[in-house]
Protein backbone atom coordinates (compact mmCIF):
# COMPACT_ATOMS: atom_id res chain seq x y z
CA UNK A 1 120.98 -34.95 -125.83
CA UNK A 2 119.43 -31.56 -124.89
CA UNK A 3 115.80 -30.47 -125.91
CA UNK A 4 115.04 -26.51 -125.82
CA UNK A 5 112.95 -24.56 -127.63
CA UNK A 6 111.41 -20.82 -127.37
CA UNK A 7 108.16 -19.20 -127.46
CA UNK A 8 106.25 -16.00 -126.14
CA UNK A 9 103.33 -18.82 -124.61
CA UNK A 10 104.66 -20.47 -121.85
CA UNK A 11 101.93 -23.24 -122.05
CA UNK A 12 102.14 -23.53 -125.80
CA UNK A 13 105.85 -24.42 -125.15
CA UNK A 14 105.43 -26.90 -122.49
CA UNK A 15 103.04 -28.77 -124.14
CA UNK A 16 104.98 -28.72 -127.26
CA UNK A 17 108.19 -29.86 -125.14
CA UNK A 18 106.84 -32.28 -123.45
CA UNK A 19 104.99 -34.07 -126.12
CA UNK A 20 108.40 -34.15 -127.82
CA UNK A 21 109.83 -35.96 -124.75
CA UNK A 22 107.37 -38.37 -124.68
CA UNK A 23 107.89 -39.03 -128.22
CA UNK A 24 112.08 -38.88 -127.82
CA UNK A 25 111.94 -41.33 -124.68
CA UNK A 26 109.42 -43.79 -127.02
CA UNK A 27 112.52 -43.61 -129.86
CA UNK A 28 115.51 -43.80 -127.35
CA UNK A 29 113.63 -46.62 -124.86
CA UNK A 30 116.22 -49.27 -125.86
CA UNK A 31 119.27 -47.17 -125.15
CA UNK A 32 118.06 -44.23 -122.92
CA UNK A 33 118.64 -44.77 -119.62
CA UNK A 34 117.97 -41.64 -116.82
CA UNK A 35 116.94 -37.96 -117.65
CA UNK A 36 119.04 -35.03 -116.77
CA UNK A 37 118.10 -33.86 -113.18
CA UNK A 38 116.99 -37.52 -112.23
CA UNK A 39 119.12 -39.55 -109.49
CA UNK A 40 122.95 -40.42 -110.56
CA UNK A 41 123.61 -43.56 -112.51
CA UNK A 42 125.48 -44.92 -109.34
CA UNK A 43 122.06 -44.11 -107.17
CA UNK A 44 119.89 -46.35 -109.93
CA UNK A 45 122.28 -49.22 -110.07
CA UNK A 46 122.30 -48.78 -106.40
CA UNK A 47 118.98 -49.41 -105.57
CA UNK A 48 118.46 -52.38 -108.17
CA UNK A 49 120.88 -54.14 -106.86
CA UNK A 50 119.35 -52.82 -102.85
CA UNK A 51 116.09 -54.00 -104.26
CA UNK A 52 117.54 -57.72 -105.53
CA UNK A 53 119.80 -58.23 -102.57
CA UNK A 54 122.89 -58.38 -105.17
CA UNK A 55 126.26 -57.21 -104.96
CA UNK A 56 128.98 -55.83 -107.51
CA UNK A 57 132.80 -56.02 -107.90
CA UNK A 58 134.92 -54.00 -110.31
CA UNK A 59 138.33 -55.15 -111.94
CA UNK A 60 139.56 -51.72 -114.19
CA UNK A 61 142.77 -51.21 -116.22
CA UNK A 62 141.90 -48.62 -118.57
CA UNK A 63 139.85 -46.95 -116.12
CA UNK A 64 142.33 -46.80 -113.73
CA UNK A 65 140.13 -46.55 -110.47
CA UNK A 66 137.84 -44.05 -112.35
CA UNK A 67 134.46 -46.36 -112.17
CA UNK A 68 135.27 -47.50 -108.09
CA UNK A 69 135.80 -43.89 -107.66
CA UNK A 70 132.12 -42.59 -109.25
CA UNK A 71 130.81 -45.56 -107.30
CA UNK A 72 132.30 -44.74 -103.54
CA UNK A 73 131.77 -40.85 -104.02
CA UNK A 74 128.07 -41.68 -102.97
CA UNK A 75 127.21 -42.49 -99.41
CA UNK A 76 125.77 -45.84 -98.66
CA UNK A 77 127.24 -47.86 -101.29
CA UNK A 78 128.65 -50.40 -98.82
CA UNK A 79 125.48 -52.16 -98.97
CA UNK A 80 125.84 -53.30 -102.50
CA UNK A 81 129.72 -52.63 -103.22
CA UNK A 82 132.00 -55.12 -102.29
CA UNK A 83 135.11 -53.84 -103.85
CA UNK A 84 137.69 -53.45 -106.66
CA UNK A 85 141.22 -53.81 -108.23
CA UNK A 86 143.26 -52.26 -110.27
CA UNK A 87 145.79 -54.73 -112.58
CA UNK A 88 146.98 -52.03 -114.90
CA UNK A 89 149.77 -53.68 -115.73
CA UNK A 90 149.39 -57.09 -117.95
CA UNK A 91 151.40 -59.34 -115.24
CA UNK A 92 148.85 -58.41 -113.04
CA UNK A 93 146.19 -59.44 -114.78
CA UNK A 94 147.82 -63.28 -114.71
CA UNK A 95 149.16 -63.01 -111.22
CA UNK A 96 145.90 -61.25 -109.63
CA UNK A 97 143.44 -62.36 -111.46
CA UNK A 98 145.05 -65.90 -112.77
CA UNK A 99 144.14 -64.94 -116.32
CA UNK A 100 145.35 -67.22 -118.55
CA UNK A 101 149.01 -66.21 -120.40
CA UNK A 102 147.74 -67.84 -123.19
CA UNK A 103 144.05 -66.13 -123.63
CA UNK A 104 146.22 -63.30 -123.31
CA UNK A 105 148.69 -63.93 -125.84
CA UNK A 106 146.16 -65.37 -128.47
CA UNK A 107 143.79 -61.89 -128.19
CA UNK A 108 145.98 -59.26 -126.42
CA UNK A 109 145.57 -57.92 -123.31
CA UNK A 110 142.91 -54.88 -124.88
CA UNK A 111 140.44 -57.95 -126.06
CA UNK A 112 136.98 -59.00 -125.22
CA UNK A 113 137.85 -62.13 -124.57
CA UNK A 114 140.50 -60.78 -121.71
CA UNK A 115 137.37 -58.80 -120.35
CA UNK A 116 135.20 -61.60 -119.91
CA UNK A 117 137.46 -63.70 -117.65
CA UNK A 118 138.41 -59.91 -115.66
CA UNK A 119 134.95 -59.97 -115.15
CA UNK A 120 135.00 -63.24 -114.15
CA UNK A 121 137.37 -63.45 -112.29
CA UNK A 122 136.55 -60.58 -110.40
CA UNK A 123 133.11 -61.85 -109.68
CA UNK A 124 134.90 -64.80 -108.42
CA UNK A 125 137.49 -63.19 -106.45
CA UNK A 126 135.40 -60.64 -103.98
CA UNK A 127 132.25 -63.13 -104.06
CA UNK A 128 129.76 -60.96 -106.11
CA UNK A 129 126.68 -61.05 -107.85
CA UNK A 130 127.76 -58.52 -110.55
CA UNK A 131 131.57 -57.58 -111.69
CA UNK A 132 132.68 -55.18 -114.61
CA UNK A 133 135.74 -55.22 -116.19
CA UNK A 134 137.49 -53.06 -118.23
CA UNK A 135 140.67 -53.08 -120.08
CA UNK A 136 141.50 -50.90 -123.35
CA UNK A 137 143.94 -48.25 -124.39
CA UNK A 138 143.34 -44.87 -123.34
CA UNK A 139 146.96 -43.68 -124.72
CA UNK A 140 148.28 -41.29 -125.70
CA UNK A 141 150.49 -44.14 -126.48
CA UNK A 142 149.54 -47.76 -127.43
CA UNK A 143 151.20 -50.00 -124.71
CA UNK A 144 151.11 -53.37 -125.31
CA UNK A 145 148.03 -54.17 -126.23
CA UNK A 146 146.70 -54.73 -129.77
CA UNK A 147 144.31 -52.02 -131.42
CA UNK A 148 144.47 -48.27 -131.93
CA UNK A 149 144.25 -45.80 -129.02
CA UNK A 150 140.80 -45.74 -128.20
CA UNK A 151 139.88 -48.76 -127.88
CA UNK A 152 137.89 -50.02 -124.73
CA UNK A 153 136.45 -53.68 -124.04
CA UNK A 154 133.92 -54.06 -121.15
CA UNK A 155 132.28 -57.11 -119.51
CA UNK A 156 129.52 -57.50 -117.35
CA UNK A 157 129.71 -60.53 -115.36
CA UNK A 158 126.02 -61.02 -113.83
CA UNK A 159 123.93 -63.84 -112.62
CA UNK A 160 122.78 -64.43 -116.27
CA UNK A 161 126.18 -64.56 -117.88
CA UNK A 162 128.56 -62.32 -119.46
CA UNK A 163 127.70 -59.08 -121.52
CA UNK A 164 130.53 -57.45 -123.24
CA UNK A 165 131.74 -55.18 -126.09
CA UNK A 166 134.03 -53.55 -128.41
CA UNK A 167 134.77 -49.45 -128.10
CA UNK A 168 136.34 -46.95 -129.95
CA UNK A 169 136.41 -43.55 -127.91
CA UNK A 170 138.40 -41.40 -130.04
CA UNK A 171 141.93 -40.16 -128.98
CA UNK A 172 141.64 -38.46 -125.71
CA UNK A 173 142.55 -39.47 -122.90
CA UNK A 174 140.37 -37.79 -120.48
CA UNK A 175 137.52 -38.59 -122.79
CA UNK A 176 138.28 -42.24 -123.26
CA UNK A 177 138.23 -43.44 -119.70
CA UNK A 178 135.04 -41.19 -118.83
CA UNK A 179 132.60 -42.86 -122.21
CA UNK A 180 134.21 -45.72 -120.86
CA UNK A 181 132.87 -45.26 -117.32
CA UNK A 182 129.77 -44.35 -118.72
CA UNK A 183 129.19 -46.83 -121.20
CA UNK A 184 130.74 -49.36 -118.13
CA UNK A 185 127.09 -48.40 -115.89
CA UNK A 186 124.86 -48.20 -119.03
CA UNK A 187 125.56 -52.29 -119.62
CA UNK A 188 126.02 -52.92 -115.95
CA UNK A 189 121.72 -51.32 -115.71
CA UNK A 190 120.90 -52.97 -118.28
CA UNK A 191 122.28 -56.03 -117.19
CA UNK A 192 120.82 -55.95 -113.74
CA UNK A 193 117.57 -54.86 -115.62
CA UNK A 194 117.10 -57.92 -117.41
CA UNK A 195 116.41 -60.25 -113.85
């Protein structure tokens, strides 16, 4: 969201701007979660997780490397990032991550409940406090998993539990993976957040 206005007094403007900021950031509290020109998403995460002493693992399919890659294009990561994997294929999510055929075969591979025990699994697997997981269908064709193209499940796997949800991202496929990315670190701060 973008806020700009115009007016021939510059102070009448900023105090008119920035009394509509602090009214926007009182309306979008719940859901807001940096300002453009503030510190990365990675950077924030980063330092919670610094601050707690925790760690995070990431297990992507849709994604394809996309949310490792945001999170190791910033320097000093090792001291929260343990590492990630890639199971695009669905074999690979039984063989790699010893997902359950069956989960798989009762919700599809592009299911919440196939997220969760990613995330799980992942959290497991590389000894982290924190693990995200995504699988969905970025297309432009449907694969083999169940839904329309679009569709993205997440998981956060965190101390507290599991967070997770449903997407729908539209049709393409550039755009899919990257709200998926981004909505991937909006639950992950949240999550970490909440402790």
């Amino acid at each position: 969201m973008r806020l700009s206005a115009t007016h021939t007094d510059e102070l009448v403007l900023k105090t008119t701007i920035d009394g509509l900021m602090v009214a926007l950031k009182e309306q979008l509290a719940d859901i807001a979660v940096g300002l453009e020109g503030q510190t990365s998403m990675v950077a924030q995460i980063g330092d919670l997780l610094n601050q707690k002493g925790h760690t995070l693992s990431v297990v992507e399919s849709c994604t394809g490397g996309a949310i490792a890659k945001e999170i190791t294009a910033h320097a000093g990561v090792s001291s929260f990032y343990r590492g990630g994997l890639i199971p695009y294929a669905t074999d690979l999510k039984v063989t790699l991550l010893g997902i359950d055929p069956e989960l798989i075969k009762r919700h599809s591979s592009v299911s919440v409940a196939v997220a969760q025990a990613m995330a799980l699994s992942a959290q497991k697997l590389f000894n982290s406090d924190y693990a995200i997981a995504t699988t969905g269908i970025a297309g432009p064709s449907k694969g083999d998993g169940a839904g329309e193209v679009g569709t993205v499940c997440i998981a956060i796997a965190g101390p507290s539990g599991l967070s997770f949800d449903q997407f729908l991202f539209g049709r393409a496929r550039e755009r899919i993976i990257q709200k998926a990315v981004d909505k991937a670190f909006e639950m992950l701060y949240k999550e970490i957040s909440k402790i």
